[in-house]
Protein backbone atom coordinates (compact mmCIF):
# COMPACT_ATOMS: atom_id res chain seq x y z
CA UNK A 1 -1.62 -17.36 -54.04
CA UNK A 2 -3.51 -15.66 -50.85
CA UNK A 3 -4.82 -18.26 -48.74
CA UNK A 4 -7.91 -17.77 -48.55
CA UNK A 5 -8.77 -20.77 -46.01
CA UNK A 6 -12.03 -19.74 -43.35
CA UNK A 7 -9.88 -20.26 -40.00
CA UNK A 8 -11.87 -22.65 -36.84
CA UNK A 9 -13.78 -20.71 -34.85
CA UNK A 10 -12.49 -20.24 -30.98
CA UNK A 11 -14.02 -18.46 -27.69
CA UNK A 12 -10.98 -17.62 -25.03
CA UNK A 13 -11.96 -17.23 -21.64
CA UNK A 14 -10.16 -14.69 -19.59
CA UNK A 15 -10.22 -15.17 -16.08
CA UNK A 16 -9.62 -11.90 -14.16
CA UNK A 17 -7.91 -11.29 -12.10
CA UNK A 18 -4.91 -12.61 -13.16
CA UNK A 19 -1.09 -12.31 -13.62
CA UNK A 20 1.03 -10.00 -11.62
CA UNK A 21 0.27 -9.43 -7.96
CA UNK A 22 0.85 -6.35 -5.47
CA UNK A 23 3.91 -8.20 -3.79
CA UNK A 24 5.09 -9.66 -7.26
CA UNK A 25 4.87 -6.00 -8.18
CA UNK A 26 6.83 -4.31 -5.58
CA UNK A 27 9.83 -6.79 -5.79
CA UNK A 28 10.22 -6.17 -9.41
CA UNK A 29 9.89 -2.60 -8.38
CA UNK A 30 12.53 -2.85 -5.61
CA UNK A 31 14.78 -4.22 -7.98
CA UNK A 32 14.42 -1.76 -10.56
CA UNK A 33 14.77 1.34 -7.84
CA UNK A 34 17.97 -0.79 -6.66
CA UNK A 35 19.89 -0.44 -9.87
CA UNK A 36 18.71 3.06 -10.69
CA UNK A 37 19.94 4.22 -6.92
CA UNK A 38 23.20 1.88 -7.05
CA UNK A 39 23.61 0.83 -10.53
CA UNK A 40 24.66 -2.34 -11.52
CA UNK A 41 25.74 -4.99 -10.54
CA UNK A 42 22.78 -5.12 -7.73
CA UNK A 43 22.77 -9.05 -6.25
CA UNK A 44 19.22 -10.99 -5.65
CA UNK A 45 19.05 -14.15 -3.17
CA UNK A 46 16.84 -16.25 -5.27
CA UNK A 47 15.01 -15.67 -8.17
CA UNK A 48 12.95 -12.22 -6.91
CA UNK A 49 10.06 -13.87 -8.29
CA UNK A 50 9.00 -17.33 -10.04
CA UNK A 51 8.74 -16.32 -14.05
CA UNK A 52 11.64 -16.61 -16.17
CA UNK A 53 10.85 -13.62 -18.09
CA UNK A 54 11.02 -11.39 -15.53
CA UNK A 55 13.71 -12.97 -14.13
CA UNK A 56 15.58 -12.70 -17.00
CA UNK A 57 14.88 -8.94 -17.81
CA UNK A 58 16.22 -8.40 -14.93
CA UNK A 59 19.28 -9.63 -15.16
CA UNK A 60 19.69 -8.10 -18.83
CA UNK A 61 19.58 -4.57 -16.30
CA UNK A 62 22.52 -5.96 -13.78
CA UNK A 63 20.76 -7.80 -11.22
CA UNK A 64 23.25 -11.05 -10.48
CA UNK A 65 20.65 -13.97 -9.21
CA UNK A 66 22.50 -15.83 -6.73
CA UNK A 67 20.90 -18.68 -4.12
CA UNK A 68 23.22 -17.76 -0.89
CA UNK A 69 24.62 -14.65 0.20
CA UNK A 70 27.94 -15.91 0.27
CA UNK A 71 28.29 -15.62 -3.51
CA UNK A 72 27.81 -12.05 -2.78
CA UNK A 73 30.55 -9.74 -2.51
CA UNK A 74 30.44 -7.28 0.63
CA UNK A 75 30.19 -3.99 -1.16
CA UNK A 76 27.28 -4.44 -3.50
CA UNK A 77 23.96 -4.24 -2.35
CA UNK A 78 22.03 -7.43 -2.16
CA UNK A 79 17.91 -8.24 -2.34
CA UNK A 80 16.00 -10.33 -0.96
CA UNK A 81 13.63 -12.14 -2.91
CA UNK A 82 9.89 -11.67 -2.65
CA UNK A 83 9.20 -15.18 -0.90
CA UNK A 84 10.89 -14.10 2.42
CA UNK A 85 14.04 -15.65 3.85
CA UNK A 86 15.14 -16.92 6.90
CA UNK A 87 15.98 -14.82 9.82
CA UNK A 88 19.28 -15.74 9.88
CA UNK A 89 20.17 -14.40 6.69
CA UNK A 90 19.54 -10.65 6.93
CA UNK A 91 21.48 -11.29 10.30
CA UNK A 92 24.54 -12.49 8.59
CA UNK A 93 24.03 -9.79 5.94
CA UNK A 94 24.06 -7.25 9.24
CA UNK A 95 27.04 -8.76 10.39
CA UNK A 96 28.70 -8.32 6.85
CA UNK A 97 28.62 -5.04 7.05
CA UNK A 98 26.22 -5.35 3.86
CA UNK A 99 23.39 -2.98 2.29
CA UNK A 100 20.19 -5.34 1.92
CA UNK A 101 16.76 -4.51 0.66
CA UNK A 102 14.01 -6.79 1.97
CA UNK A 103 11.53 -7.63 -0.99
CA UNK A 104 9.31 -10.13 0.91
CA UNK A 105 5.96 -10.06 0.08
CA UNK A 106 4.03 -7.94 3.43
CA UNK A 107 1.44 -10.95 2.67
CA UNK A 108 4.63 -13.25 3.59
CA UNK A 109 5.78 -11.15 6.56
CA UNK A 110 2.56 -11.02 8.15
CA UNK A 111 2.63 -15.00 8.31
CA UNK A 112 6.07 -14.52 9.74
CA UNK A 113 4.94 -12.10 12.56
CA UNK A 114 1.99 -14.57 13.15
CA UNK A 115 4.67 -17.46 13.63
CA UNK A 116 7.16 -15.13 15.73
CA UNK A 117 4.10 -14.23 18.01
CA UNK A 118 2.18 -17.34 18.77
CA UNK A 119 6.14 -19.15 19.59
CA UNK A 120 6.38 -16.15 22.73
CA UNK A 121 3.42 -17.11 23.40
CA UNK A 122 4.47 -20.82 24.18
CA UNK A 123 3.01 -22.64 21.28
CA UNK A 124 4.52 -25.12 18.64
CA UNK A 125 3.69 -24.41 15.35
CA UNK A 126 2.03 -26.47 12.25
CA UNK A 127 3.25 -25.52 9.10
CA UNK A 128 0.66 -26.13 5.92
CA UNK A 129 3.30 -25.99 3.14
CA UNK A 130 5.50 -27.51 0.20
CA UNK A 131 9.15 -28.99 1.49
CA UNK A 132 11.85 -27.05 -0.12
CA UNK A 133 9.96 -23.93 -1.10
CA UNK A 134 11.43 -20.84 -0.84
CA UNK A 135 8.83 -19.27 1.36
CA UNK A 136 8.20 -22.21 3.80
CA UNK A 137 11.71 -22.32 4.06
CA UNK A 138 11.57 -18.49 4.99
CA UNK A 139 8.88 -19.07 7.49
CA UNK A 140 10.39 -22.02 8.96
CA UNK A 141 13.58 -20.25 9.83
CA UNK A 142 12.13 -17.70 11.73
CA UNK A 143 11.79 -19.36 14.47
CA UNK A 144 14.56 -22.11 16.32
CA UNK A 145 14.68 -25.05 15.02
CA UNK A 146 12.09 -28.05 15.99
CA UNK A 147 9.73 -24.81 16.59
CA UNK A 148 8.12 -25.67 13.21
CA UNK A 149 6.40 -28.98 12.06
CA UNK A 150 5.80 -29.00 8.46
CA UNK A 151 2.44 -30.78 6.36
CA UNK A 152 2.06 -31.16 3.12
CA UNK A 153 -1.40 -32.68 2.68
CA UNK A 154 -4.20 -34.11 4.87
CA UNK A 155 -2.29 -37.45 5.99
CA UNK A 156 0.55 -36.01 7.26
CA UNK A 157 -1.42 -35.10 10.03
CA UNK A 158 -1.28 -38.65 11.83
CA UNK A 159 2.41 -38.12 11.69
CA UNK A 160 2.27 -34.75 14.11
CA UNK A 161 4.06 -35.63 17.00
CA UNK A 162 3.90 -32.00 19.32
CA UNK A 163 5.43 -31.31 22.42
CA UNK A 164 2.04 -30.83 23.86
CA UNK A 165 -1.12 -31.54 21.87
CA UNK A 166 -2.51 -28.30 23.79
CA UNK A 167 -0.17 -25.56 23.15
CA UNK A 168 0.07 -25.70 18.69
CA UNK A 169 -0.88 -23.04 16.04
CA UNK A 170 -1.22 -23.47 12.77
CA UNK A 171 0.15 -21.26 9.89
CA UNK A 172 0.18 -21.46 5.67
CA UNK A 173 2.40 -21.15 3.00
CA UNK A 174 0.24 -18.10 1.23
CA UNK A 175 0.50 -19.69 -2.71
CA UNK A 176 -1.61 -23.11 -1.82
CA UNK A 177 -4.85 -24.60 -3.07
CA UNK A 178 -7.59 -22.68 -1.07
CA UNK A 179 -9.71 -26.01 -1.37
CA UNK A 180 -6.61 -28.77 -0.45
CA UNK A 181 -5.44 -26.35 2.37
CA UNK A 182 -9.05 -26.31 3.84
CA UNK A 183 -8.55 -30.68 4.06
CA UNK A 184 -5.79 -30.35 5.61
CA UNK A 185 -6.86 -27.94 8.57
CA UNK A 186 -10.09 -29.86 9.18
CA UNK A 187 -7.72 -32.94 9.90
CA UNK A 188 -5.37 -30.82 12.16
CA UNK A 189 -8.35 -29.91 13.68
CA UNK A 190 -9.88 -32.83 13.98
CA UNK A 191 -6.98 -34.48 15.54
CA UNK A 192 -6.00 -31.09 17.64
CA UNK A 193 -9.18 -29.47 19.05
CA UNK A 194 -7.37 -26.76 20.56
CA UNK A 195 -5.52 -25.89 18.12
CA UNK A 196 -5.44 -21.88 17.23
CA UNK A 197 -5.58 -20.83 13.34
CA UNK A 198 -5.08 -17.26 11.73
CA UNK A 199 -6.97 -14.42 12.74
CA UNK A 200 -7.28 -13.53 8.22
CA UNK A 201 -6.22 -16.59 6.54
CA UNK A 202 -2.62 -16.81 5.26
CA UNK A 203 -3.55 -17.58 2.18
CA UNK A 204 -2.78 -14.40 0.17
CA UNK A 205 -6.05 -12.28 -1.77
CA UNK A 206 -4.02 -12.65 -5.00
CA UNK A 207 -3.88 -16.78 -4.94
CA UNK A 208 -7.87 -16.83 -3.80
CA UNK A 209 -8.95 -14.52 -6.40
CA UNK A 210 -7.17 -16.55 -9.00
CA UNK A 211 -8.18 -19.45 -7.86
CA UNK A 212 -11.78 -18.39 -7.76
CA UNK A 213 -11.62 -16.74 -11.30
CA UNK A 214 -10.65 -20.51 -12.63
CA UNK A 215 -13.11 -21.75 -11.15
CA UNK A 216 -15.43 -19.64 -12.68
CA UNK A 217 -14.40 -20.39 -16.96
CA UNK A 218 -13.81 -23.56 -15.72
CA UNK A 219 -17.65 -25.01 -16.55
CA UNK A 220 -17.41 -22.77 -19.61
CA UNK A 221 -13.94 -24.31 -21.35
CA UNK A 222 -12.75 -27.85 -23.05
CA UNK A 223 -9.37 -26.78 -21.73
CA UNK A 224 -7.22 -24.52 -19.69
CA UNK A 225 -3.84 -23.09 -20.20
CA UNK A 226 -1.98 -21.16 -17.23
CA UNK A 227 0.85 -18.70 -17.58
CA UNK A 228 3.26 -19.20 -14.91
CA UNK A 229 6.83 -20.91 -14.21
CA UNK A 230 7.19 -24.46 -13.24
CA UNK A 231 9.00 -23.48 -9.85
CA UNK A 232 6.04 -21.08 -9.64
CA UNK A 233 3.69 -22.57 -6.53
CA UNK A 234 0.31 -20.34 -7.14
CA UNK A 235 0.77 -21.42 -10.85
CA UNK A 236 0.54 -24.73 -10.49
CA UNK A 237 -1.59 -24.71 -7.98
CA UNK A 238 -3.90 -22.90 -10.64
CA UNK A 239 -3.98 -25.77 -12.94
CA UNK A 240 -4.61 -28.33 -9.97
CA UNK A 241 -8.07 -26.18 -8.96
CA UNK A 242 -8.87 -26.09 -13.05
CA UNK A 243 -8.21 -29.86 -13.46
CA UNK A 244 -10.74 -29.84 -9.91
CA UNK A 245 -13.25 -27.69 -11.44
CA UNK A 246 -13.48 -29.96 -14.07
CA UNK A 247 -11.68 -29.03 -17.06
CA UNK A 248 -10.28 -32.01 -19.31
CA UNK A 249 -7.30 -30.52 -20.18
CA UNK A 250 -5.39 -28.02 -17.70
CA UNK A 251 -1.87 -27.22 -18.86
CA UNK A 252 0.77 -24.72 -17.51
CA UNK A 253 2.42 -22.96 -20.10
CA UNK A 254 5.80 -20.72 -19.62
CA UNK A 255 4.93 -18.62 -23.15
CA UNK A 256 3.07 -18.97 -26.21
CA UNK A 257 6.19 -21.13 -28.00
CA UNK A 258 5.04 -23.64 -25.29
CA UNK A 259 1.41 -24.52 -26.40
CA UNK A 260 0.59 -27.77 -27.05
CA UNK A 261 -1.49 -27.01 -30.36
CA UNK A 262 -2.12 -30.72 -30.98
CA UNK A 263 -3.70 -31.35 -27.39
CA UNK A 264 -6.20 -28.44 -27.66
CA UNK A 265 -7.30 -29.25 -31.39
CA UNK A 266 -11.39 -29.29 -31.58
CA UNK A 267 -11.74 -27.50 -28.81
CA UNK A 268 -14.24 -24.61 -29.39
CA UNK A 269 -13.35 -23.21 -26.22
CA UNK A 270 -10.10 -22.30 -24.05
CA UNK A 271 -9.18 -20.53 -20.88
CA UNK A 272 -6.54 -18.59 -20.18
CA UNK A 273 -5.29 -17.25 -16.68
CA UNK A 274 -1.54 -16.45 -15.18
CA UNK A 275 -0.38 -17.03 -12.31
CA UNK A 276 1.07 -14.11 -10.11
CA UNK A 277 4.48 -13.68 -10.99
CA UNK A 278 3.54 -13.37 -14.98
CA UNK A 279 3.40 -10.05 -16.78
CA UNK A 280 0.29 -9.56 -19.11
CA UNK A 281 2.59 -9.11 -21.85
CA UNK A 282 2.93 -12.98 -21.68
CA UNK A 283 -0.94 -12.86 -21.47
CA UNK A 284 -1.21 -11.03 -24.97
CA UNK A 285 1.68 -13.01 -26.27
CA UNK A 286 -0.57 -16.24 -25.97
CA UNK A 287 -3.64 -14.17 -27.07
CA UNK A 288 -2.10 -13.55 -30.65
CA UNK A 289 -0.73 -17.03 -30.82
CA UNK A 290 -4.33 -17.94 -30.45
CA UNK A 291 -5.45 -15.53 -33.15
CA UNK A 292 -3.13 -16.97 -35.24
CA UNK A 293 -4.56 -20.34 -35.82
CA UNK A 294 -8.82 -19.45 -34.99
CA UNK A 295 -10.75 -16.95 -35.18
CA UNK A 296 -10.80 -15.64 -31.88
CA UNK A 297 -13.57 -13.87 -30.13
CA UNK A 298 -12.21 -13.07 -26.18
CA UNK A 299 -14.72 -13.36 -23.09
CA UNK A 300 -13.48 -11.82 -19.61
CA UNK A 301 -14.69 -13.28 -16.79
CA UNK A 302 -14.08 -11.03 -14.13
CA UNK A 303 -14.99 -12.43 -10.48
CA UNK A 304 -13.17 -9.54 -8.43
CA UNK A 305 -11.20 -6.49 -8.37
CA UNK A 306 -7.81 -5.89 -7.00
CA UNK A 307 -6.66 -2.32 -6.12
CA UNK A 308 -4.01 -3.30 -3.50
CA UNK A 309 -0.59 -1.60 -3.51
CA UNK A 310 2.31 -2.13 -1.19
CA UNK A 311 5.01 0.51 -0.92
CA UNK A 312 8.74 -0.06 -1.92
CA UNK A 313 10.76 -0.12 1.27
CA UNK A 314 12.22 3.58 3.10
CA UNK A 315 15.50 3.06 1.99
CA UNK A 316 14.75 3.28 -1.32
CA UNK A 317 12.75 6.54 -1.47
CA UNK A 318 15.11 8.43 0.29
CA UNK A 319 18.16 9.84 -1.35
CA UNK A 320 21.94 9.06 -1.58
């Protein structure tokens, strides 16, 4: 017998933008040029990017995800992932003998560069960053060590202890909390007056506009669900501003399977973003797991548009 049952009635909120970035995009890219030029296998130094969808398609292609480059053999080329690495890594893969592909994100390098420059210029920098992420570890080992003095939130900032209070810089992991990372440089500034900042704000275009597009749905919504990876920084970073901005319920969600049904039941309505290392695919996925279960009627909230592109490194467009 047809079930005829009326299903609950359900308005998603689609932030835009969302999902997949310009650097996210290139490093999948790079990868995908790197097996096509080479074949497989094709090594990657970390995951290339935080999802572990992508990550895994990948790897169904021949790329071998490895977390040092000595599990990588000499003769194969090897990637770097899109979070940047320390220097001394591409140096050792020089001294190997090696054929590397940098995939950091130009959003990444330019923090780098920033770092690089204001340490000839004599000054000690301030990290803004999470311990043990792949691209504040990056950062941090571009430069000697002790050059680099790392905070994770406003009061670490008493705990500074500088060569000389007059001669620091400040730089930022480019996947934080535009509000958080704002506390934490008025109390660096607060405590070090002279202290020099970014000329643009490290804090990447793609994590902003995200942020801002949450914080948009977010008066609209009884809860929020983000796309993204639990290793993935903007991601969760995503459901920290949501949770902020006031919704009840923020959750981060790797796929559709991973909905908590039960949590979300009587809302009337949801919001639904991705962080950017998530393909829309996953986007859809969640979409039709919605339309499932209520009858769905979708709502994008669009708060800016993104037409920025990166190109794939020289080594890769030429052939042979």
């Amino acid at each position: 017998m047809q079930d005829t049952a009326k299903k609950p009635e359900l308005t998603l909120y689609l932030a835009a933008p969302r999902g997949f970035c310009a650097g996210v995009d290139r490093a999948i890219k790079i990868v995908e040029m790197a097996l096509e030029k080479w074949g497989a296998p094709v090594f990657v130094r970390h995951e290339i990017v935080h999802n572990k969808f992508v990550v895994d398609g990948l790897r169904e292609k021949g790329a071998v995800f490895v977390e040092e480059l000595d599990e990588c053999p000499d003769d194969r080329p090897v990637i770097f992932s899109a979070h940047g690495v320390p220097k001394a890594v591409p140096a050792e893969a020089r001294r190997r003998e090696m054929v590397f592909v940098d995939a950091t994100c130009p959003l990444v390098s330019k923090v780098h560069v920033e770092a690089e420059r204001h340490h000839a210029a004599g000054l000690q920098m301030v990290m803004i960053g999470h311990a043990g992420h792949p691209e504040v570890l990056g950062t941090m080992g571009q430069l000697p060590e002790g050059e680099v003095i790392l905070v994770e939130e406003p009061g670490d900032v008493a705990r500074v202890a500088p060569r000389d209070p007059a001669k620091l810089a400040y730089i930022t992991q480019t996947t934080l909390s535009v509000d958080d990372t704002a506390e934490v440089i008025a109390a660096l500034k607060a405590r070090f007056p002279a202290i020099i900042g970014p000329g643009k704000e490290d804090i990447c275009y793609a994590t902003t506009n995200r942020q801002a597009a949450v914080k948009a749905i977010a008066p609209k919504i009884d809860a929020l669900l983000v796309i993204g990876a639990p290793n993935s920084s903007n991601s969760k970073r995503l459901v920290e501003v949501g949770r902020a901005a006031g919704c009840a319920y923020a959750q981060l969600v790797m796929r559709a399977e991973h909905i908590d049904w039960r949590a979300i039941a009587g809302a009337g309505a949801v919001g639904v973003t991705a962080g950017a290392s998530a393909p829309e695919l996953l986007v859809n996925e969640v979409i039709d797991a919605f339309r499932a279960r209520y009858d769905v009627t979708v709502n994008v909230v669009e708060t800016a548009q993104e037409n920025v592109e990166f190109k794939v490194p020289r080594i890769l467009r030429v052939p042979g």
